[in-house]
N, C-alpha and C. Protein backbone atom coordinates (compact mmCIF):
# COMPACT_ATOMS: atom_id res chain seq x y z
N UNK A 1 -7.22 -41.34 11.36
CA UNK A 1 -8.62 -41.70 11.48
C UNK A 1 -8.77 -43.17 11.11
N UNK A 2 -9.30 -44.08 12.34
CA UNK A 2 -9.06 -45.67 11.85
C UNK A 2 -10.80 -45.90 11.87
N UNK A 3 -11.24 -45.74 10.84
CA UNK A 3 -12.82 -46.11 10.06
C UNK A 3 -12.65 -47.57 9.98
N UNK A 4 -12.26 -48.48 10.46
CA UNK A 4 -12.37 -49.97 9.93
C UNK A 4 -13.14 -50.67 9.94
N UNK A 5 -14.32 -51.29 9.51
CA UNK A 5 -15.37 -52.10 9.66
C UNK A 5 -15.07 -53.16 9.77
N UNK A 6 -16.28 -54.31 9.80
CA UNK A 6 -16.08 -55.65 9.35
C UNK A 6 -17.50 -56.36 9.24
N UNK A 7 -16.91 -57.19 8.94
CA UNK A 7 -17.85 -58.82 8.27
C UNK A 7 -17.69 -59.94 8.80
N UNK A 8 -18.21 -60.81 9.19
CA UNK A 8 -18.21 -62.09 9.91
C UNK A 8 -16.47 -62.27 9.78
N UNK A 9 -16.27 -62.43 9.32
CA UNK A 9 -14.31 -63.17 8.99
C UNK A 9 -14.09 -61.91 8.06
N UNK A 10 -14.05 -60.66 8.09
CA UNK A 10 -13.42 -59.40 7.49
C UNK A 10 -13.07 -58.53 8.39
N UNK A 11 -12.50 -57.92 8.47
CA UNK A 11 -12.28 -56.33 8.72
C UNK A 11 -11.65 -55.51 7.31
N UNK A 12 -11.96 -54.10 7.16
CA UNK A 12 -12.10 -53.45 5.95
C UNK A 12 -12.18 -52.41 6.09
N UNK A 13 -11.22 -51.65 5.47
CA UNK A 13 -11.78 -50.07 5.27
C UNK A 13 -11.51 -49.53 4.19
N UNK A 14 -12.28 -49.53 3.18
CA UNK A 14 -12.46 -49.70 1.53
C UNK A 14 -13.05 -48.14 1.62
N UNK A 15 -12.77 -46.98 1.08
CA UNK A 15 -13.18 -45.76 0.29
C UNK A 15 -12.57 -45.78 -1.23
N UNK A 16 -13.67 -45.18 -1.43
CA UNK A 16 -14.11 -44.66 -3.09
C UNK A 16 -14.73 -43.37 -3.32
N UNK A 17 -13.55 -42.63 -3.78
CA UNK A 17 -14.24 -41.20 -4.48
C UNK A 17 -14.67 -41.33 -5.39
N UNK A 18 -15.99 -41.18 -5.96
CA UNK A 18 -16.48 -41.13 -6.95
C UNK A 18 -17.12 -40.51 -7.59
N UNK A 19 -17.18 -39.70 -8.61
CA UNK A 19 -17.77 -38.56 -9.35
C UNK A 19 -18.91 -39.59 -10.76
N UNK A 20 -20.13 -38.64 -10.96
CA UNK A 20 -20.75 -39.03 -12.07
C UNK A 20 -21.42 -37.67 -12.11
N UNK A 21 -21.88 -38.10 -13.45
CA UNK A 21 -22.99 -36.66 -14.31
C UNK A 21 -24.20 -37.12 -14.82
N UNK A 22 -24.92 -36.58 -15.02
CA UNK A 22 -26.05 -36.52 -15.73
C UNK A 22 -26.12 -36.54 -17.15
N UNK A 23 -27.07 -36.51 -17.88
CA UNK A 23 -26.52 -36.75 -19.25
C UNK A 23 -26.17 -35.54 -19.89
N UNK A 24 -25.36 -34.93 -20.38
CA UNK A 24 -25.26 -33.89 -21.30
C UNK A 24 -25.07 -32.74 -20.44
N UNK A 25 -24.44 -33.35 -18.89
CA UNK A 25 -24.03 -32.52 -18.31
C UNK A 25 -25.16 -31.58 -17.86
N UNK A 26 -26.38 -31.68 -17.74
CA UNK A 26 -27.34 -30.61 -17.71
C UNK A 26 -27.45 -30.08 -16.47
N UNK A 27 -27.42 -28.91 -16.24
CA UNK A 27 -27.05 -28.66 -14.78
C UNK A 27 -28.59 -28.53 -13.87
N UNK A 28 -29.44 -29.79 -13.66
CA UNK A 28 -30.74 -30.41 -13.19
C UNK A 28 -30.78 -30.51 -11.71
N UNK A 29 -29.11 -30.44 -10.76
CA UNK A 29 -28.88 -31.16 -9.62
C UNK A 29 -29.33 -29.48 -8.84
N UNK A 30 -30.03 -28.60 -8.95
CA UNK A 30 -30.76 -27.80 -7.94
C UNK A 30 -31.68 -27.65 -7.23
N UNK A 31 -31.80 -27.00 -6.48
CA UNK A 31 -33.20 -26.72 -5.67
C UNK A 31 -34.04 -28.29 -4.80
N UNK A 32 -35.07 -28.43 -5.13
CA UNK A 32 -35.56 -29.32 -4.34
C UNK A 32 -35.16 -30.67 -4.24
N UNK A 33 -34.57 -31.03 -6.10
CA UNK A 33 -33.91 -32.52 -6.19
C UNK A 33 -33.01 -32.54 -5.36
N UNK A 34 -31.93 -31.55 -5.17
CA UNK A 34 -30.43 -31.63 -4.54
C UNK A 34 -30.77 -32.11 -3.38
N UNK A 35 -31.72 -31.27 -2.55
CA UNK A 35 -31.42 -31.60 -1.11
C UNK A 35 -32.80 -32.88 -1.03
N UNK A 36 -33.33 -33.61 -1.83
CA UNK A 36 -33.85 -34.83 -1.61
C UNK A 36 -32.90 -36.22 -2.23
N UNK A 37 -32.46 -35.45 -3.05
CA UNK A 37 -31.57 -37.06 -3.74
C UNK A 37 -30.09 -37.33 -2.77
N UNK A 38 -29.76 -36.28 -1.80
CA UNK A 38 -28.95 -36.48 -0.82
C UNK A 38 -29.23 -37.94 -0.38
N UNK A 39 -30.74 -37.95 0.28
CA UNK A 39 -31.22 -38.55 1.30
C UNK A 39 -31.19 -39.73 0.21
N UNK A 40 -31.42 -39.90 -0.95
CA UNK A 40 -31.75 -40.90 -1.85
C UNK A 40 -30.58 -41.67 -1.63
N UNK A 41 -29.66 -41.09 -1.97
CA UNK A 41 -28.05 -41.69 -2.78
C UNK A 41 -28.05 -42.66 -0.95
N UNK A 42 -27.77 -41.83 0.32
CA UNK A 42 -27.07 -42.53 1.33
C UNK A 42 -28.38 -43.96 1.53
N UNK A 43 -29.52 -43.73 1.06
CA UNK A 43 -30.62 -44.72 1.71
C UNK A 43 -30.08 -45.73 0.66
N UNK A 44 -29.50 -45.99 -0.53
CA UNK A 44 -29.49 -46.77 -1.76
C UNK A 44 -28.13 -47.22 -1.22
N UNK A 45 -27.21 -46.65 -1.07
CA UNK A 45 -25.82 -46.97 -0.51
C UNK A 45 -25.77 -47.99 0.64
N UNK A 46 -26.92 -47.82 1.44
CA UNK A 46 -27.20 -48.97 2.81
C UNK A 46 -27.85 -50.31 2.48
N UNK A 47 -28.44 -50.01 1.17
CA UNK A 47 -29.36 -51.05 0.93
C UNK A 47 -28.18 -52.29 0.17
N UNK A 48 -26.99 -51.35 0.03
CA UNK A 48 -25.68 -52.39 -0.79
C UNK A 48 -24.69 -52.73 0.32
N UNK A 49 -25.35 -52.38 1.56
CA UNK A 49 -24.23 -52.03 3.28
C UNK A 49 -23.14 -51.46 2.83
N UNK A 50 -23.46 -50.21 2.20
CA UNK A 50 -22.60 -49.26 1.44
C UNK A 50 -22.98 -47.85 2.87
N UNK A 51 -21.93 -47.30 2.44
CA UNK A 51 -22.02 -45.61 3.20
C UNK A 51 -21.78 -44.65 2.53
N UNK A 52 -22.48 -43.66 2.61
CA UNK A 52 -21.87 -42.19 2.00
C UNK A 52 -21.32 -41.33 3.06
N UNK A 53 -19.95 -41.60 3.04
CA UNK A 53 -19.09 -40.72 4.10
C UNK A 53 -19.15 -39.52 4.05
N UNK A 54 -18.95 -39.09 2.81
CA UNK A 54 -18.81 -37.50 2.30
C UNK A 54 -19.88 -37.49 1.38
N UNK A 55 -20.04 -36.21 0.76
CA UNK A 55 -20.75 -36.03 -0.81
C UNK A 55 -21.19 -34.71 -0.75
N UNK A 56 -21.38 -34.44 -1.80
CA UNK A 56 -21.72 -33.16 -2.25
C UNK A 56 -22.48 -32.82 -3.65
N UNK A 57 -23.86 -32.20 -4.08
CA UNK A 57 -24.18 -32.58 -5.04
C UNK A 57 -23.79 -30.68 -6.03
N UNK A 58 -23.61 -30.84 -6.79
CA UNK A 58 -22.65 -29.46 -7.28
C UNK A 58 -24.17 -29.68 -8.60
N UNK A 59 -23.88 -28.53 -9.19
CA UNK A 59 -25.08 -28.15 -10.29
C UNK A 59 -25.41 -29.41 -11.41
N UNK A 60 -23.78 -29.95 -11.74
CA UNK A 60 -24.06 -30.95 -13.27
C UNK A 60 -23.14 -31.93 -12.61
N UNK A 61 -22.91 -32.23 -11.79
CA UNK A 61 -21.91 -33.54 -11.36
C UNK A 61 -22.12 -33.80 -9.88
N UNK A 62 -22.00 -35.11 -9.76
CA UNK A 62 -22.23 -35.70 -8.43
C UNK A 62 -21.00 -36.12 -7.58
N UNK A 63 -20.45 -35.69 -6.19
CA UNK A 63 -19.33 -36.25 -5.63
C UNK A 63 -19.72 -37.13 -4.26
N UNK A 64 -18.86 -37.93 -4.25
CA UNK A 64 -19.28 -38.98 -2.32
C UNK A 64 -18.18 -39.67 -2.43
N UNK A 65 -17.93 -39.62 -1.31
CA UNK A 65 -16.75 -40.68 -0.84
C UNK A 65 -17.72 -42.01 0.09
N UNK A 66 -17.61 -42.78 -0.93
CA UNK A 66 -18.47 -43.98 -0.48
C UNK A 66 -17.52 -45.38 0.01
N UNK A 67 -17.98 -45.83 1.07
CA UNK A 67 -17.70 -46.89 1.92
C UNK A 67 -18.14 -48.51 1.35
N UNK A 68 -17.26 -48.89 0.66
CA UNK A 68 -18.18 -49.93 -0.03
C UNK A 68 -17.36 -51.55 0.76
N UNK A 69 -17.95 -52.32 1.37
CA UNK A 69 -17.30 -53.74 2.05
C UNK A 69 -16.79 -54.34 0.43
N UNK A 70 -16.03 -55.17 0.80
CA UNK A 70 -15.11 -56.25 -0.09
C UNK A 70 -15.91 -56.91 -0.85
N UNK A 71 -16.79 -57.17 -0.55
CA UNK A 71 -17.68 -58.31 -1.16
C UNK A 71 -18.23 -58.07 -2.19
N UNK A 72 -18.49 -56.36 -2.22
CA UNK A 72 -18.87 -55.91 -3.33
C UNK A 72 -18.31 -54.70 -4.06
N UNK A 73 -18.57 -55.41 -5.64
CA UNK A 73 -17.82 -54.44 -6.41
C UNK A 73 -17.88 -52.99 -6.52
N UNK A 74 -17.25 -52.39 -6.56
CA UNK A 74 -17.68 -51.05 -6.93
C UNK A 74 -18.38 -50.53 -7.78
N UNK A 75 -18.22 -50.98 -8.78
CA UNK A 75 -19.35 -51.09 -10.61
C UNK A 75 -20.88 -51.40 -9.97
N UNK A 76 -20.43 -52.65 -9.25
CA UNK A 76 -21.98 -52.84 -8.46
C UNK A 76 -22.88 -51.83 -7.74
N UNK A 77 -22.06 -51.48 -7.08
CA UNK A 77 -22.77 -50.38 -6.06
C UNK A 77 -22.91 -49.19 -6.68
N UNK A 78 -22.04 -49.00 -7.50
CA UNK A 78 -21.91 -47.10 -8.31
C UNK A 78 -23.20 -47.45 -9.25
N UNK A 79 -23.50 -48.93 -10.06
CA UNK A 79 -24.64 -49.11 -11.52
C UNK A 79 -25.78 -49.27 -10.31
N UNK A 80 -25.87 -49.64 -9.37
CA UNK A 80 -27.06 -49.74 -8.38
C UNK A 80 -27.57 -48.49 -7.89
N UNK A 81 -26.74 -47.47 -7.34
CA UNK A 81 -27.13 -46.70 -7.22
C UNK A 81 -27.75 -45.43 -8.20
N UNK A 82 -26.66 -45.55 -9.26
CA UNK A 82 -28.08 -44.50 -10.24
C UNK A 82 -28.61 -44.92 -11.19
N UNK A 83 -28.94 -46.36 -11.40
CA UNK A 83 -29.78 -47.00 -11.61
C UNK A 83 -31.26 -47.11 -10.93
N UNK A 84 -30.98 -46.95 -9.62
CA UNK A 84 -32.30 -46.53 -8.85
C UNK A 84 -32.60 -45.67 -8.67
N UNK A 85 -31.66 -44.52 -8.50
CA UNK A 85 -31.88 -43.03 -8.33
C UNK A 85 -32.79 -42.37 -9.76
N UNK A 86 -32.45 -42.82 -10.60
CA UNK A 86 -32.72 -42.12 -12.00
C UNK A 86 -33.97 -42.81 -11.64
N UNK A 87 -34.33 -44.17 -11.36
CA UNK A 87 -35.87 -44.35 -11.38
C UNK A 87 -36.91 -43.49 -10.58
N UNK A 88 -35.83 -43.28 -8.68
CA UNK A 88 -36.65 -43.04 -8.31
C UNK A 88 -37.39 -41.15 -8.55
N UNK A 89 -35.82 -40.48 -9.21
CA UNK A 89 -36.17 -39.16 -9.73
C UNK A 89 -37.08 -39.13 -10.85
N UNK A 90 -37.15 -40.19 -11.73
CA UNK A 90 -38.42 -40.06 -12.56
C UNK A 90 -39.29 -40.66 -12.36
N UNK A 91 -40.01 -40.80 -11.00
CA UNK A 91 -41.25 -41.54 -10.71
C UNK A 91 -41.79 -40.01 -10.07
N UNK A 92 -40.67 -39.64 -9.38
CA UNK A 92 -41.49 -38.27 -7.71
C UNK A 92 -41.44 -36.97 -8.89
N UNK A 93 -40.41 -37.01 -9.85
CA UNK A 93 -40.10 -35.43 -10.85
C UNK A 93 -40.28 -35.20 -11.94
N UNK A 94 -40.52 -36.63 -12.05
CA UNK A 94 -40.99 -36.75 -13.89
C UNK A 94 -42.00 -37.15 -14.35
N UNK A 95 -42.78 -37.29 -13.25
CA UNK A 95 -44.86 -37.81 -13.61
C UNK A 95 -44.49 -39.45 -13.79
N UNK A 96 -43.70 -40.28 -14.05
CA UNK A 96 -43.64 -41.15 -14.61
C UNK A 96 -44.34 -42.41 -13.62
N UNK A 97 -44.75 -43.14 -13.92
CA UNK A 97 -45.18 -44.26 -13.22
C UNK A 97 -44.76 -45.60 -13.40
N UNK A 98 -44.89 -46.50 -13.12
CA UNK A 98 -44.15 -48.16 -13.05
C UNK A 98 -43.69 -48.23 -13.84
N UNK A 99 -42.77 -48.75 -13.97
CA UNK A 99 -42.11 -49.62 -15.53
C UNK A 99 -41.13 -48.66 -15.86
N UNK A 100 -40.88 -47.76 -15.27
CA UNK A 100 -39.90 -46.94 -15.75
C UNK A 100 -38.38 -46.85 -15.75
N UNK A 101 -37.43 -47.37 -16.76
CA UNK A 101 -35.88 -47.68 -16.61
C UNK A 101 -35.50 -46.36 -16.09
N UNK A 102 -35.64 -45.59 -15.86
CA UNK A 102 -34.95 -43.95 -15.28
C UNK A 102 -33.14 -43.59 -16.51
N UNK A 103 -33.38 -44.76 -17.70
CA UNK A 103 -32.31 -44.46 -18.39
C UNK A 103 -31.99 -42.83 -18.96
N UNK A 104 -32.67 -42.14 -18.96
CA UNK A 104 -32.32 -41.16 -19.18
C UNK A 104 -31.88 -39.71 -18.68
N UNK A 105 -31.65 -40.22 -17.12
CA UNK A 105 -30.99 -39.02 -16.31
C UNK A 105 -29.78 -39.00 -15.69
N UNK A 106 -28.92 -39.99 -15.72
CA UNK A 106 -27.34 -40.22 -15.65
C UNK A 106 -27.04 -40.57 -16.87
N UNK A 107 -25.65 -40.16 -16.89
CA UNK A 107 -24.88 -40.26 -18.29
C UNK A 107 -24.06 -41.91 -17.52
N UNK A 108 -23.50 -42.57 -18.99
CA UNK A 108 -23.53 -43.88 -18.50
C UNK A 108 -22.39 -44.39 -17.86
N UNK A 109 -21.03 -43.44 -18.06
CA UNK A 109 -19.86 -43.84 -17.01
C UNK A 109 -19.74 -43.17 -15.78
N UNK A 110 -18.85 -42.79 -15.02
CA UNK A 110 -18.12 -42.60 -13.64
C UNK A 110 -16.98 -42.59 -13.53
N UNK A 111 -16.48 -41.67 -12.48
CA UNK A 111 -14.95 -41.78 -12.05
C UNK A 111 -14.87 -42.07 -10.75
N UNK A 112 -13.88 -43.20 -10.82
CA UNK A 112 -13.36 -43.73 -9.29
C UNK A 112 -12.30 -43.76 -9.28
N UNK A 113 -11.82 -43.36 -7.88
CA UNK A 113 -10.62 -43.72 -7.52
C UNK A 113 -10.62 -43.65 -5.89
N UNK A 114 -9.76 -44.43 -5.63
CA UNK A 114 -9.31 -45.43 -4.50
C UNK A 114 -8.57 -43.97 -3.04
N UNK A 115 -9.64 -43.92 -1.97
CA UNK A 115 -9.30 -43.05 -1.30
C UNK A 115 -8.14 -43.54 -0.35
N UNK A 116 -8.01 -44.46 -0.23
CA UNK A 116 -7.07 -45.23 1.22
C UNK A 116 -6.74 -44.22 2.06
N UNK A 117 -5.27 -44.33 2.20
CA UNK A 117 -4.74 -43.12 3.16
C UNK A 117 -3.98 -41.58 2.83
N UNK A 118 -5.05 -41.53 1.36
CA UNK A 118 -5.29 -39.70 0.96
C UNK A 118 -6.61 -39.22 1.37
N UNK A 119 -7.45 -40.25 1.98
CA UNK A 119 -8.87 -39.81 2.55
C UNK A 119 -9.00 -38.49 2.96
N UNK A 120 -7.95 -38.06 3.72
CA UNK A 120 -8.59 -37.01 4.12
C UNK A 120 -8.26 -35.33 3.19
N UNK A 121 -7.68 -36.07 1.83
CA UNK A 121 -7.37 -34.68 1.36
C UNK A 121 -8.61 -35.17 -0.01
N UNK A 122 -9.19 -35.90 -0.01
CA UNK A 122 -10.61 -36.56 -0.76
C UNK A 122 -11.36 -35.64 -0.08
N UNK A 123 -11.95 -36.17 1.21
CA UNK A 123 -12.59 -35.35 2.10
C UNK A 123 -12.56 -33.57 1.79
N UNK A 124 -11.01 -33.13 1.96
CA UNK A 124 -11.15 -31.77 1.86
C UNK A 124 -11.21 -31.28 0.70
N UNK A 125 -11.04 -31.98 -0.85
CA UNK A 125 -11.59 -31.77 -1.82
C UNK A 125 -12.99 -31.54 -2.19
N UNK A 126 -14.28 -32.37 -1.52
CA UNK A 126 -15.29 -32.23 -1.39
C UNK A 126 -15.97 -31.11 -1.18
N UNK A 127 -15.50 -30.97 0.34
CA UNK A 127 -15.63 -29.94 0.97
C UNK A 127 -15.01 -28.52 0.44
N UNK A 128 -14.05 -28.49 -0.23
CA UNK A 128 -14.30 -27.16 -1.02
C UNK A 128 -14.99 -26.77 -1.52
N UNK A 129 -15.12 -28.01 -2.95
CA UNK A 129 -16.21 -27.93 -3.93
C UNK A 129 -17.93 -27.47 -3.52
N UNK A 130 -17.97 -27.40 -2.02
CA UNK A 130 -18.80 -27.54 -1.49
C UNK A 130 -19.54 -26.10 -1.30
N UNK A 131 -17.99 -25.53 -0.58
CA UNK A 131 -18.30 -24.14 -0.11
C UNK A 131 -17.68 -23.08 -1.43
N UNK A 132 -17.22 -23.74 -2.51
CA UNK A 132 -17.46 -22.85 -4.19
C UNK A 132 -18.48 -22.87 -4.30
N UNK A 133 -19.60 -24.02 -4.15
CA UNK A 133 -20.83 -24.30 -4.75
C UNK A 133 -21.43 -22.95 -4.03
N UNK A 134 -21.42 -22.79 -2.68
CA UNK A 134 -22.43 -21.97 -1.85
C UNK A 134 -22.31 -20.23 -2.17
N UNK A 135 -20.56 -20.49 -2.50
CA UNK A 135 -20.66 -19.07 -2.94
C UNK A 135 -20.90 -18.41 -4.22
N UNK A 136 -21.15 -19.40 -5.19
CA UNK A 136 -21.96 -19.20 -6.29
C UNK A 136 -23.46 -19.09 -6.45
N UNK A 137 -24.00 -20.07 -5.43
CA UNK A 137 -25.44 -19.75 -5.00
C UNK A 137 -25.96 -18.25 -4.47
N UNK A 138 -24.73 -18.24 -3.56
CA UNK A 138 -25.15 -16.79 -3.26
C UNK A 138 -25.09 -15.52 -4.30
N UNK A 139 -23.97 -15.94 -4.85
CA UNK A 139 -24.25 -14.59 -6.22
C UNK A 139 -25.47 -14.66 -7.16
N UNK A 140 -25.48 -16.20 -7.33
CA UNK A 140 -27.39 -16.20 -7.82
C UNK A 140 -28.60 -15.58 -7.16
N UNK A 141 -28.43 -15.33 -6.32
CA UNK A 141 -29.51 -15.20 -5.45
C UNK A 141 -29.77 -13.25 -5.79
N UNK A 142 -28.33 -13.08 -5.73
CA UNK A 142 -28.47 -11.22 -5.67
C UNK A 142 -27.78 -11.07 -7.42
N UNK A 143 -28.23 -11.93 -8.32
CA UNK A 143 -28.14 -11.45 -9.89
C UNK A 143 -29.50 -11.00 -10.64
């Protein structure tokens, strides 16, 4: 699979698996947030000409295989994105209004690591985690 982008004088094909949590691990990532902060994370990722290739949001931890160009760091794009996310989840979920740091709904590190050409067993890691997630939903549903 040749994903290669580019930039005026670049070509690039930079992946990053990256996992983060919430604070204290709280398992918050259900129901209506999950399937809106999807849309959040990939709109915040473009705004850095970032991509979310993959992702998956699991009960207390967050996964994406994100597309990030050269130019920018990864720290950059990973502190940008739930840096805004946490704002914008406590403006729409938390009553909160302007001025609000959203510091208190990600916990403050992350794990990265460098997908190159194991991408696609990144990918099918996801995607497990994905369809564990569903079949645990479903036993919720009939408990």
């Amino acid at each position: 699979m040749d994903d290669r982008q580019s930039l005026s004088h670049t070509v690039w094909d930079c992946k990053y698996h990256v996992v983060w949590i919430p604070k204290c691990r709280r398992k918050v990532l259900y129901g209506q947030l999950r399937k809106y902060l999807g849309e959040v994370l990939r709109e915040l990722a473009r705004q850095k000409e970032s991509r979310v290739v993959e992702g998956h949001l699991m009960g207390d931890h967050v996964h994406v295989l994100l597309s990030i160009p050269p130019k920018y760091a990864v720290s950059q794009v990973v502190g940008f994105t739930k840096g805004k996310s946490a704002i914008h989840i406590a403006r729409v979920y938390g009553g909160q209004k302007k001025n609000f740091t959203g510091q208190n709904f990600w916990a403050r590190g992350y794990f990265v690591s460098t997908a190159g050409r194991d991408e696609e067993s990144v990918r099918e890691y996801i995607r497990r985690h994905e369809e564990e997630d569903r079949k645990l939903d479903q036993l919720r549903i009939f408990e």
